[in-house]
C-alpha atoms as a PDB file:
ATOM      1  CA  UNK A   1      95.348  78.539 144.956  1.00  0.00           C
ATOM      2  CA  UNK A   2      96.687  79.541 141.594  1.00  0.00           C
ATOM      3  CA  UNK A   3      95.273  82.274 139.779  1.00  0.00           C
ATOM      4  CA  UNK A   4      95.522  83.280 135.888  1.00  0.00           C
ATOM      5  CA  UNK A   5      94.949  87.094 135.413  1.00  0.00           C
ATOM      6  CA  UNK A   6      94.529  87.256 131.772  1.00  0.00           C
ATOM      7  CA  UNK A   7      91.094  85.675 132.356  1.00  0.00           C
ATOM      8  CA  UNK A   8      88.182  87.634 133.850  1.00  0.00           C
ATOM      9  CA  UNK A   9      87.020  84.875 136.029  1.00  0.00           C
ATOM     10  CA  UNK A  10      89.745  83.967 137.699  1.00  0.00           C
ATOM     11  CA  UNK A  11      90.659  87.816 137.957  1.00  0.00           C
ATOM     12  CA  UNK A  12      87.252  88.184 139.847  1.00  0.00           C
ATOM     13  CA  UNK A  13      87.882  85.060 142.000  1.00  0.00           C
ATOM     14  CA  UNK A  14      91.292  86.540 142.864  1.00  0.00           C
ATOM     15  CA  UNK A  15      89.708  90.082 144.078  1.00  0.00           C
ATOM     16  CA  UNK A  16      87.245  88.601 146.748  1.00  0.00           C
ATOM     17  CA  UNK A  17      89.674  86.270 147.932  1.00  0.00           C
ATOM     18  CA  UNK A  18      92.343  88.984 148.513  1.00  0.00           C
ATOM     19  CA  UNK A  19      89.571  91.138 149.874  1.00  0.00           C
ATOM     20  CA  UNK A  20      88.723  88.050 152.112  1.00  0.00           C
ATOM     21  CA  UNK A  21      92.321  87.645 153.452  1.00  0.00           C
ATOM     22  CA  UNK A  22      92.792  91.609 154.169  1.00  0.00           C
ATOM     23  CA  UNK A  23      89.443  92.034 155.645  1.00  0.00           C
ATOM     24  CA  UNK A  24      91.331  88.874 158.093  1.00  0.00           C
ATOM     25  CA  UNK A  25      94.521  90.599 158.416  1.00  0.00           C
ATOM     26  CA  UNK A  26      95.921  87.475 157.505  1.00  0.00           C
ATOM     27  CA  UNK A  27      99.450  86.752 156.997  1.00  0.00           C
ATOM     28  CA  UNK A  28      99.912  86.369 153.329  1.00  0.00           C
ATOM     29  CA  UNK A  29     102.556  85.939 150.214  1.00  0.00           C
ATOM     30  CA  UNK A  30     102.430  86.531 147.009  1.00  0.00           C
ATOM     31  CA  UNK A  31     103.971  85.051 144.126  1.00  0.00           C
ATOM     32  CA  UNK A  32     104.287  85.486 140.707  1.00  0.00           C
ATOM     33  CA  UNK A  33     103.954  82.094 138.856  1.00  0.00           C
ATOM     34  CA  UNK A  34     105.021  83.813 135.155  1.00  0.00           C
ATOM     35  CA  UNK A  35     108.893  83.550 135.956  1.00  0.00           C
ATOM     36  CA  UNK A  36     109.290  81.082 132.668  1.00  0.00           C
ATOM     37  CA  UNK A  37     107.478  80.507 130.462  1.00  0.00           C
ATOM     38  CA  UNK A  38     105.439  77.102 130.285  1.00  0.00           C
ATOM     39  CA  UNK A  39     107.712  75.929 126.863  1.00  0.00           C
ATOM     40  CA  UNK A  40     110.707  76.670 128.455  1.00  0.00           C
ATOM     41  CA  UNK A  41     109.378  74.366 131.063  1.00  0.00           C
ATOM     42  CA  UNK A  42     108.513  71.532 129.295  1.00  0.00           C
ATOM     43  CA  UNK A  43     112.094  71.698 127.046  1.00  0.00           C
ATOM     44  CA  UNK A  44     114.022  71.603 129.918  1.00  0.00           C
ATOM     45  CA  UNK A  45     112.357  68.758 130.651  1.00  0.00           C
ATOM     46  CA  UNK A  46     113.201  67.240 127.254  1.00  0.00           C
ATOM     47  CA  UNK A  47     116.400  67.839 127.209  1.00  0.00           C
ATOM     48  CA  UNK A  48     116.582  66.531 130.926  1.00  0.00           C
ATOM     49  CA  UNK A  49     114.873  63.457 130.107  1.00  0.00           C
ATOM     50  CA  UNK A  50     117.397  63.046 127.047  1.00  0.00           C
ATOM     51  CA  UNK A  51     120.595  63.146 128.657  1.00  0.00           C
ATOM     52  CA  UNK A  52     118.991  60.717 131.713  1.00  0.00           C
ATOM     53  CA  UNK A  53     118.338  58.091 128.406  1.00  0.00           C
ATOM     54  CA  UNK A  54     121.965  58.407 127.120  1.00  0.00           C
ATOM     55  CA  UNK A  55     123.517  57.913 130.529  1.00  0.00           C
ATOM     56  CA  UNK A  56     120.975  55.898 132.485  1.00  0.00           C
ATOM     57  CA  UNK A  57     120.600  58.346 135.400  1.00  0.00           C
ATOM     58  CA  UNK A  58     117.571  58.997 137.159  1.00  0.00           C
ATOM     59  CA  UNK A  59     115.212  62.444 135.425  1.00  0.00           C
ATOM     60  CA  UNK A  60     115.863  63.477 139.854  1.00  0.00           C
ATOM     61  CA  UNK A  61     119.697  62.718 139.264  1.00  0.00           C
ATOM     62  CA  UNK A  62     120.080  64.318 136.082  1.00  0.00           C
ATOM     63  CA  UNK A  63     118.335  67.878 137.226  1.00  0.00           C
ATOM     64  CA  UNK A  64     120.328  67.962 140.632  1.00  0.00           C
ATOM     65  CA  UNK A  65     123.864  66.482 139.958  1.00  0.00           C
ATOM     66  CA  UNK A  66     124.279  67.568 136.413  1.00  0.00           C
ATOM     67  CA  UNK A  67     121.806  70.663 135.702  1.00  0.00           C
ATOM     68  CA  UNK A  68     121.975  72.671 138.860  1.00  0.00           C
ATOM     69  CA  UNK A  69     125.174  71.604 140.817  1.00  0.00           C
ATOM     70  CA  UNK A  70     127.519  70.868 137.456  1.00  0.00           C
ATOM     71  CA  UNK A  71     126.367  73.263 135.267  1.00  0.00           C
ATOM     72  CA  UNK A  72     124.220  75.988 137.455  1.00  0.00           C
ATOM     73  CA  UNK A  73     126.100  75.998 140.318  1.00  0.00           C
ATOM     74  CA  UNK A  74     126.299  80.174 140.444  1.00  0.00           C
ATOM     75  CA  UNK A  75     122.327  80.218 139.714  1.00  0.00           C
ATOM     76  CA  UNK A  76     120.856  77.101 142.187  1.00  0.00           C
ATOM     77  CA  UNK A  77     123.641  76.954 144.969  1.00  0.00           C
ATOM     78  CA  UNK A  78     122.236  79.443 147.849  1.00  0.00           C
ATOM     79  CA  UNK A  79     123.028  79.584 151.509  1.00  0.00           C
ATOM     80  CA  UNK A  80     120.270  79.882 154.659  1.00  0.00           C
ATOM     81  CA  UNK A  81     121.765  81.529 157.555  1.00  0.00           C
ATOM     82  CA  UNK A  82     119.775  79.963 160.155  1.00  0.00           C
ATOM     83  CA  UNK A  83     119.725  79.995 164.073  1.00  0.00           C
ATOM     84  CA  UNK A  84     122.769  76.877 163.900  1.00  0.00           C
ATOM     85  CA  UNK A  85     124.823  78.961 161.224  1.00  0.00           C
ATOM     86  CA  UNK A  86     124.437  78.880 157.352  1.00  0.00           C
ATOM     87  CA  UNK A  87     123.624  75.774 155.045  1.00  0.00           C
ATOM     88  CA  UNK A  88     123.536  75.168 151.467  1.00  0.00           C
ATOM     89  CA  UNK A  89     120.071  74.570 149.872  1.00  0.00           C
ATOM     90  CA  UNK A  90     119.169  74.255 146.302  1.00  0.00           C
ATOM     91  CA  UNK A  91     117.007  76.765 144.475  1.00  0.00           C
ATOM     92  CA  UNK A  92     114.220  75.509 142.593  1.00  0.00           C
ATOM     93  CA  UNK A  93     114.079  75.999 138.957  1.00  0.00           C
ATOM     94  CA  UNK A  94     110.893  77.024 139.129  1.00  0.00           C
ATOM     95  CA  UNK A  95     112.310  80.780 140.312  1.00  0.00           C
ATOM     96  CA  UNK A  96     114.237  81.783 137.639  1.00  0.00           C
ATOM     97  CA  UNK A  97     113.553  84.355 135.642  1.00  0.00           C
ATOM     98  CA  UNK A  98     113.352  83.747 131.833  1.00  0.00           C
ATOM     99  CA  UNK A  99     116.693  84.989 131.171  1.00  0.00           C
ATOM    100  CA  UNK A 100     117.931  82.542 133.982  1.00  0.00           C
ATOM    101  CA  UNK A 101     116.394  79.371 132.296  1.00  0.00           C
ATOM    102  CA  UNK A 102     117.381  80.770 129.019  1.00  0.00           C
ATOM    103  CA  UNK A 103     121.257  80.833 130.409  1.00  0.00           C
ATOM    104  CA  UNK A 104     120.880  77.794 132.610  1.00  0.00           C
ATOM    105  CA  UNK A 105     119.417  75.909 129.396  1.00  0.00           C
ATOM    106  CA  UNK A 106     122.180  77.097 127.062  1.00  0.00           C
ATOM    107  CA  UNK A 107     124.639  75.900 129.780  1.00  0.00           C
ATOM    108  CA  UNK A 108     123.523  72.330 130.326  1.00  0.00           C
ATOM    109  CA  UNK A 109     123.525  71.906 126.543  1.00  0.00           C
ATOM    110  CA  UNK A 110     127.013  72.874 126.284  1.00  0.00           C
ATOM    111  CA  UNK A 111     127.809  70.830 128.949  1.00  0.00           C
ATOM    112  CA  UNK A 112     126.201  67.667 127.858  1.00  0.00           C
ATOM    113  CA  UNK A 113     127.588  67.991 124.508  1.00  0.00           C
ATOM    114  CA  UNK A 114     131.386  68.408 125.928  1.00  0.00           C
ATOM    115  CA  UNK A 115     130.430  64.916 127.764  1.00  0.00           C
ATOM    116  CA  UNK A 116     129.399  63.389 124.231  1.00  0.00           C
ATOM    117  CA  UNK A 117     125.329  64.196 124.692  1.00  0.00           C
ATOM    118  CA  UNK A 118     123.868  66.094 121.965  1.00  0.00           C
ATOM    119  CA  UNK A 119     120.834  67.671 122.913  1.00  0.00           C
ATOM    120  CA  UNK A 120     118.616  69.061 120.676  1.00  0.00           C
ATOM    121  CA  UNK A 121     117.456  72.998 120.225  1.00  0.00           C
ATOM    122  CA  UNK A 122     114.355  74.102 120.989  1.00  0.00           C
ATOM    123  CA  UNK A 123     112.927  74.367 116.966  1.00  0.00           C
ATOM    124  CA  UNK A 124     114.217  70.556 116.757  1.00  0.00           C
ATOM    125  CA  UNK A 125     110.568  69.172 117.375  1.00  0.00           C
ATOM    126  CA  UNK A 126     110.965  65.951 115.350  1.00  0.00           C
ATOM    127  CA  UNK A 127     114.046  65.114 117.309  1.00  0.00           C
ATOM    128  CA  UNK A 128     112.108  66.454 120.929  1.00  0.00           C
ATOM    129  CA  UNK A 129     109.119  64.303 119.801  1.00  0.00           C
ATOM    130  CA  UNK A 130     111.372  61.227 119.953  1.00  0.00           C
ATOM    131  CA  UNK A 131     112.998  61.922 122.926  1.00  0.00           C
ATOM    132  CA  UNK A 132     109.395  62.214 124.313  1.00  0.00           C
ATOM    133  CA  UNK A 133     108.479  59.151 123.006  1.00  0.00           C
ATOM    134  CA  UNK A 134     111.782  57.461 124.047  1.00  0.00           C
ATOM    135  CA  UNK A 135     111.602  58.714 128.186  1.00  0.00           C
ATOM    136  CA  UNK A 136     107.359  57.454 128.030  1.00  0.00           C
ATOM    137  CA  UNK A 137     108.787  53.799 127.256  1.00  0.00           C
ATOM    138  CA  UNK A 138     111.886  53.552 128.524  1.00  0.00           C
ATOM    139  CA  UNK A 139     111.608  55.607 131.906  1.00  0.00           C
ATOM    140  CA  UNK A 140     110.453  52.959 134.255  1.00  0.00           C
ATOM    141  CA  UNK A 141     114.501  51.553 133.890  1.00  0.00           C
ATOM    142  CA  UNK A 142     115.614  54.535 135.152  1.00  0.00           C
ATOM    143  CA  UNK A 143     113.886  54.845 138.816  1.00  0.00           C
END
């Protein structure tokens, strides 16, 4: 169950049920969901979505092969040490920090213009309009 704090209901909601679960002794974690911030969020997605138009890639394709492994690798590439040794996993975007998806924004948009992709800046919103508009008809090509 997510939680926002900055509004009294769910900030009362969130009390009993933590009282609930320690009243249990229940085995618990706790996460904070406020990493990045939601418009971050949704222009990575734009300019995810953009650079999956101009090459024909999958939005999946795009975010793992180009985003995290090409341009990320230092930020997404992790190892698990396990009981059969370490593996390599990816790390999901989704815990970063905000100067993480700042960094791992600014990278993939130097990338993708060095491979002839210009993707627009955040304050471009008539440009991140169209690419909006563009992914909503074109995106059932790229699956």
């Amino acid at each position: 169950m997510k939680y926002d704090l900055t509004n009294d209901r769910d900030k009362e909601k969130f009390k009993a049920r933590v009282n609930q679960l320690f009243e249990r002794g229940a085995y618990v974690e706790l996460t904070d969901k406020s990493n990045r911030s939601k418009k971050q969020n949704a222009y990575l997605h734009v300019i995810l979505s953009a650079f999956a138009l101009e090459f024909g890639y999958t939005l999946e394709t795009v975010k793992r092969s180009f985003y995290k492994l090409e341009s990320n690798k230092d930020l997404f590439l992790r190892d698990k040490k396990g009981r059969l040794g370490t593996k390599k996993y990816l790390r999901s975007s989704s815990e970063l920090t905000k100067e993480e998806m700042t960094l791992s924004i600014e990278r993939f948009r130097k990338f993708s213009s060095e491979n002839g992709c210009y993707l627009p800046e955040p304050n471009e919103e008539s440009e991140i309009r169209a690419i909006e508009k563009d992914y909503q008809r074109y995106k059932h090509l790229l699956t």
